[in-house]
Protein backbone atom coordinates (compact mmCIF):
# COMPACT_ATOMS: atom_id res chain seq x y z
CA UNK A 1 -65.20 -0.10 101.28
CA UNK A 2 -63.60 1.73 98.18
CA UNK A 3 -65.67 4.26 96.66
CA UNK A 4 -65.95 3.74 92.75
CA UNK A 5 -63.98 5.22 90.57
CA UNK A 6 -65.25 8.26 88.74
CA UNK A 7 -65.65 7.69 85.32
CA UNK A 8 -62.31 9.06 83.28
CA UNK A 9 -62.21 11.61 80.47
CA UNK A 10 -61.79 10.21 77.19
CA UNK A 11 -60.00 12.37 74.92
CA UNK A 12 -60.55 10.00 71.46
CA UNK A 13 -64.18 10.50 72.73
CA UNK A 14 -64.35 14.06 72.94
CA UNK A 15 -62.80 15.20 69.40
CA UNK A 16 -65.33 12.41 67.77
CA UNK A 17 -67.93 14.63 69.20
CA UNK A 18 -66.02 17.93 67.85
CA UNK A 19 -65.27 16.73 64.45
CA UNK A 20 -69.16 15.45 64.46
CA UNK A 21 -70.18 19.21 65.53
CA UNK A 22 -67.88 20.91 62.93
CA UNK A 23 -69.15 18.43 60.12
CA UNK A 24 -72.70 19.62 61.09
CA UNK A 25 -71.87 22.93 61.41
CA UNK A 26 -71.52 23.45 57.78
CA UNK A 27 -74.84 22.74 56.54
CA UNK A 28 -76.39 24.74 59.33
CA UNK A 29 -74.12 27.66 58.21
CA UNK A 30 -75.04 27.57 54.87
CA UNK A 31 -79.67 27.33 55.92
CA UNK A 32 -78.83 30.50 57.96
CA UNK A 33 -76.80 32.01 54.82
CA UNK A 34 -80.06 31.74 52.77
CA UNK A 35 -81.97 32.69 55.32
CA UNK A 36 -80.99 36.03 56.11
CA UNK A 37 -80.23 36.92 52.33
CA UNK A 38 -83.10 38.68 51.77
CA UNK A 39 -83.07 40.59 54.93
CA UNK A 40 -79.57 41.52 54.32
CA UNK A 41 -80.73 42.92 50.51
CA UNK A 42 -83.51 44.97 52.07
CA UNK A 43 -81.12 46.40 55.19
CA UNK A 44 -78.91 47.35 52.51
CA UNK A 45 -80.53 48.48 49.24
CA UNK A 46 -79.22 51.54 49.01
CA UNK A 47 -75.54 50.14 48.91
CA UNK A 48 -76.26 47.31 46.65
CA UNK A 49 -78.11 49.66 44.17
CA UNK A 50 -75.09 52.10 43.98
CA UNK A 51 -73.01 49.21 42.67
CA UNK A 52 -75.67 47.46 40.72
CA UNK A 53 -73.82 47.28 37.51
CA UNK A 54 -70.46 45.79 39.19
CA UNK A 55 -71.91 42.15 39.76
CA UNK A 56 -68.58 40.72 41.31
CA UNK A 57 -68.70 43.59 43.62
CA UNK A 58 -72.36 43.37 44.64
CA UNK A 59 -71.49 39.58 45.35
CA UNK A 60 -68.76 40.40 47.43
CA UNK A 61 -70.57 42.09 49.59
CA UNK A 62 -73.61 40.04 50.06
CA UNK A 63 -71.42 37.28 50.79
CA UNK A 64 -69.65 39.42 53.41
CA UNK A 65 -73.15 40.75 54.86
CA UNK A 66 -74.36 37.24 54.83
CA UNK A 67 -71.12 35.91 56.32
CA UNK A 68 -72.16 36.85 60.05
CA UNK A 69 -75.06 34.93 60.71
CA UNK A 70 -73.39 31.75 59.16
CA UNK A 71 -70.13 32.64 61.61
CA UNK A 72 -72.47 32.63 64.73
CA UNK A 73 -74.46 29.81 63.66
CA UNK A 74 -71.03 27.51 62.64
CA UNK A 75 -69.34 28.59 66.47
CA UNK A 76 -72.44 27.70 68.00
CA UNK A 77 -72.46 24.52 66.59
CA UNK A 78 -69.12 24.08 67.55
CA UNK A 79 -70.08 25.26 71.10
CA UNK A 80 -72.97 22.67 71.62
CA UNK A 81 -70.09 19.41 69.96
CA UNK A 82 -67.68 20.74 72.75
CA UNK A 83 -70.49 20.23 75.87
CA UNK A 84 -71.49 17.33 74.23
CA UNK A 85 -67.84 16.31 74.49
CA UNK A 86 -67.38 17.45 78.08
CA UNK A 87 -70.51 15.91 79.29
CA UNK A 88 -69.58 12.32 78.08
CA UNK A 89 -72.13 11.38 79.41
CA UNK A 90 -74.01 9.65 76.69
CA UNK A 91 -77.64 10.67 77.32
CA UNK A 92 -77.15 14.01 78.19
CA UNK A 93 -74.58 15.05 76.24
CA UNK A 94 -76.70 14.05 72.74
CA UNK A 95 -79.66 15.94 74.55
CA UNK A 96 -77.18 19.07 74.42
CA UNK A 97 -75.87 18.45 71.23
CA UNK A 98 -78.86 17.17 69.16
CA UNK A 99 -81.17 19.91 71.12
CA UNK A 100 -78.86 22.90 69.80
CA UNK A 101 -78.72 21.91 66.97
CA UNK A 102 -82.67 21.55 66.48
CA UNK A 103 -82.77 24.78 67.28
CA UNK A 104 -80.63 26.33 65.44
CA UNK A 105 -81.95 24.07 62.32
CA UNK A 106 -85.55 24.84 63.22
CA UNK A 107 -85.20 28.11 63.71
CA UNK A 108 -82.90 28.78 60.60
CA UNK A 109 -85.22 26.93 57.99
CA UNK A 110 -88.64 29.30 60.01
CA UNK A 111 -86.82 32.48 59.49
CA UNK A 112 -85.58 31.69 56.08
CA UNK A 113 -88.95 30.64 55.01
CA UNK A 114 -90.90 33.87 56.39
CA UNK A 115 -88.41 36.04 55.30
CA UNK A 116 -87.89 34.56 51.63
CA UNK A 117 -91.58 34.34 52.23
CA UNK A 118 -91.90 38.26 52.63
CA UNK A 119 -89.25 39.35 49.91
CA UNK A 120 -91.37 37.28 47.17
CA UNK A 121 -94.74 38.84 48.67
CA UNK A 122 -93.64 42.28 48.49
């Protein structure tokens, strides 16, 4: 008796499932952008008030202070397309994939909300 052949890695497969994670990175990126804005302002006031009348330069470095979160959020996105990839497994690896990025969505819309939330209330 032969034992059956384990399934074989599909490479066409896995960069479907990467080019699907970077596409839906981007959007993800830009909820956790807005989302930590206004915790970014109030960490650094005192910066952004020293070059208050220099708009391109207070937008520079928002952007940059801003940047971070959306860098995490866009490699972790990329992170959770490359298991699903590996796993091919169908099942599974969309649990993975779709799960992550639930959570990161989820969490990226609650935090922007509360902390938008708390800038207007203060």
């Amino acid at each position: 008796m032969n034992a059956p052949a384990p399934p074989r890695f599909r490479i066409r497969l896995f960069l479907e499932r990467l080019a699907v994670g970077h596409f839906f990175g981007y959007p993800l990126a830009f909820v956790w952008a807005v989302a930590s804005m206004p915790v970014t302002i109030h960490l650094h006031f005192e910066r952004l008030s020293r070059i208050e009348h220099d708009t391109e330069l207070m937008g520079q470095l928002v952007v940059r202070l801003v940047a971070w979160p959306a860098g995490v959020v866009f490699v972790l996105s990329h992170l959770f397309a490359i298991a699903w990839g590996l796993v091919q497994e169908k099942r599974r690896g969309q649990w993975v994939f779709l799960g992550g990025f639930g959570v990161l969505l989820g969490t990226g819309v609650l935090f922007g909300a509360g902390s938008w939330l708390w800038l207007y209330l203060r």
